[in-house]
Protein backbone atom coordinates (compact mmCIF):
# COMPACT_ATOMS: atom_id res chain seq x y z
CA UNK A 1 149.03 -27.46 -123.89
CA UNK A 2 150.44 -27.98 -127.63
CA UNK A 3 150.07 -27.65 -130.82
CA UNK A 4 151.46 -29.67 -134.14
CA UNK A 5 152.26 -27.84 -137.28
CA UNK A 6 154.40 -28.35 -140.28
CA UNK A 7 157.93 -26.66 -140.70
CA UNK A 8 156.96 -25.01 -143.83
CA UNK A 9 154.25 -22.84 -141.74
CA UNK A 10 156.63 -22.38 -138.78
CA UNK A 11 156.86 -17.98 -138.94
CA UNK A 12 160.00 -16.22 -140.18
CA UNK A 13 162.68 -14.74 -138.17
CA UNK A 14 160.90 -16.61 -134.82
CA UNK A 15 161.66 -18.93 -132.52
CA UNK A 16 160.81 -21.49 -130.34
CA UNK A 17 161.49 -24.56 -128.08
CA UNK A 18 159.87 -27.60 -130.03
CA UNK A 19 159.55 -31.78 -130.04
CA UNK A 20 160.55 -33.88 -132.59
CA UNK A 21 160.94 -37.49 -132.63
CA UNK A 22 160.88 -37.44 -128.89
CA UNK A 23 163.50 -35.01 -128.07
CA UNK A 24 163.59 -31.27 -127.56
CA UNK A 25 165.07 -28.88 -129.52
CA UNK A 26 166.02 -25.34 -130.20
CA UNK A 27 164.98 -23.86 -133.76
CA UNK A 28 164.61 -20.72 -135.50
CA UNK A 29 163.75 -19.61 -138.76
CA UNK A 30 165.67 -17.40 -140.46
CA UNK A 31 164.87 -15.98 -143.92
CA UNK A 32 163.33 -19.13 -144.60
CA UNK A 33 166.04 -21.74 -143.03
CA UNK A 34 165.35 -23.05 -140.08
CA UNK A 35 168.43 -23.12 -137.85
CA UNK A 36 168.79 -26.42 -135.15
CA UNK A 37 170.32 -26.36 -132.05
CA UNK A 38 170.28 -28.16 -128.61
CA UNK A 39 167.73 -26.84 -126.32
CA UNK A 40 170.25 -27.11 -123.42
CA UNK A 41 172.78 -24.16 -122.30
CA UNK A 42 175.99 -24.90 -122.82
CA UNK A 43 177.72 -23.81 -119.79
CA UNK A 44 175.67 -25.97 -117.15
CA UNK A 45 173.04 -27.53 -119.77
CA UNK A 46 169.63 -26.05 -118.65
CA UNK A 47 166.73 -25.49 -121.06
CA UNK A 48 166.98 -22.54 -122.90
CA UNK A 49 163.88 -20.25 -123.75
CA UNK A 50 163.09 -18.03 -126.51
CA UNK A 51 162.87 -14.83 -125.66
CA UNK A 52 160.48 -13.58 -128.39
CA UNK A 53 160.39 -9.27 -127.96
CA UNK A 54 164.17 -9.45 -127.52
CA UNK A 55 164.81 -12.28 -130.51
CA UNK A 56 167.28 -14.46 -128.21
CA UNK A 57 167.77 -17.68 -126.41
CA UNK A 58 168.20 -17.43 -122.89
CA UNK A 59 169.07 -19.60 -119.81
CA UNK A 60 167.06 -18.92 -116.87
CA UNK A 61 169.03 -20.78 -114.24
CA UNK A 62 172.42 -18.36 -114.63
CA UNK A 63 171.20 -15.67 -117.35
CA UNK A 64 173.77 -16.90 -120.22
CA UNK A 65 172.08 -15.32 -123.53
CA UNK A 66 172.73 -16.43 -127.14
CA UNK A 67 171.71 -14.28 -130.05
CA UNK A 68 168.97 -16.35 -132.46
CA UNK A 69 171.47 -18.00 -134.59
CA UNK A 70 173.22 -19.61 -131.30
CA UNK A 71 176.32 -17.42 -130.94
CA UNK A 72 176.84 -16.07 -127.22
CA UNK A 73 175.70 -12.72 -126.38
CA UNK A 74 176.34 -12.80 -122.60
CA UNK A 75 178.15 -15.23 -120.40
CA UNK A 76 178.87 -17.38 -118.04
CA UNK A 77 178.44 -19.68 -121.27
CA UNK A 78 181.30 -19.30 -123.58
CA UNK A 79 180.51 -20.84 -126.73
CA UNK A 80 177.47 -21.02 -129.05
CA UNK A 81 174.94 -23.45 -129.05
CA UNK A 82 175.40 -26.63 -130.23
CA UNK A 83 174.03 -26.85 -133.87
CA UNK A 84 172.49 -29.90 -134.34
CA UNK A 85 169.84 -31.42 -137.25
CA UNK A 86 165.72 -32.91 -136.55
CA UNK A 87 165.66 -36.22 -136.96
CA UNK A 88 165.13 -37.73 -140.27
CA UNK A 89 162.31 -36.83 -142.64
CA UNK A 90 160.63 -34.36 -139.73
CA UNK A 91 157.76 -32.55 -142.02
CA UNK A 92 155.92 -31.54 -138.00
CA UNK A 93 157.13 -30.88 -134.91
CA UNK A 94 155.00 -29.58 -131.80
CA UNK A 95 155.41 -26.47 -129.73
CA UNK A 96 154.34 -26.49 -126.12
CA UNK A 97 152.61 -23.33 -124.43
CA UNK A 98 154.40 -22.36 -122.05
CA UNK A 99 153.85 -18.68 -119.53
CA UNK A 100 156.76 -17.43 -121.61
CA UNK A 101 154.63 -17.36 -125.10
CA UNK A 102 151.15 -18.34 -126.12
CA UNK A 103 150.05 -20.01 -129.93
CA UNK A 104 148.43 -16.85 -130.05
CA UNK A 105 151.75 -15.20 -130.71
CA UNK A 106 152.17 -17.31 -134.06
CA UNK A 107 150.54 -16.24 -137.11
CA UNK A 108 149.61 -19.62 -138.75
């Protein structure tokens, strides 16, 4: 399951694992900016997940954590996330459901 919404009503200091333009990415929102980073760990490049009651990225293939700007908390990885941008002109992106969160959890 998904759902589409614009960037502008993506929630403050949140995060989540979202599509853009075909690729997955990494974003949270913070104090209004929305921060972009890879969606893959960067010590053996496995999806990340947001882990929303704790506000942090983690790996769940070796437990490396990142705080929610991308900087590592806990090893093995041993540097931040990669910062990257959406693509061009990105106005929407779409956030899959996954067992780890439900659209319920947003307030849109």
């Amino acid at each position: 399951m998904e759902k589409t919404i614009n960037i502008s009503d993506f929630p403050d200091n949140d995060g989540a694992i979202i599509e853009a333009g075909g690729k997955k990415f990494a974003v949270f929102k913070d104090s209004g900016e929305l921060k972009v980073f890879s969606s893959k760990c960067t010590h053996m490049h496995c999806d990340i997940e947001w882990q929303k009651d704790d506000k942090m990225w983690k790996c769940p293939c070796h437990g490396a954590c990142y705080k929610a700007t991308g900087e590592v908390l806990k090893g093995p990885a041993e540097r931040s996330l990669d910062k990257t941008e959406l693509p061009k002109d990105t106005n929407i992106f779409t956030i899959k459901e996954s067992n780890k969160r439900s659209f319920d959890e947003f307030k849109f």
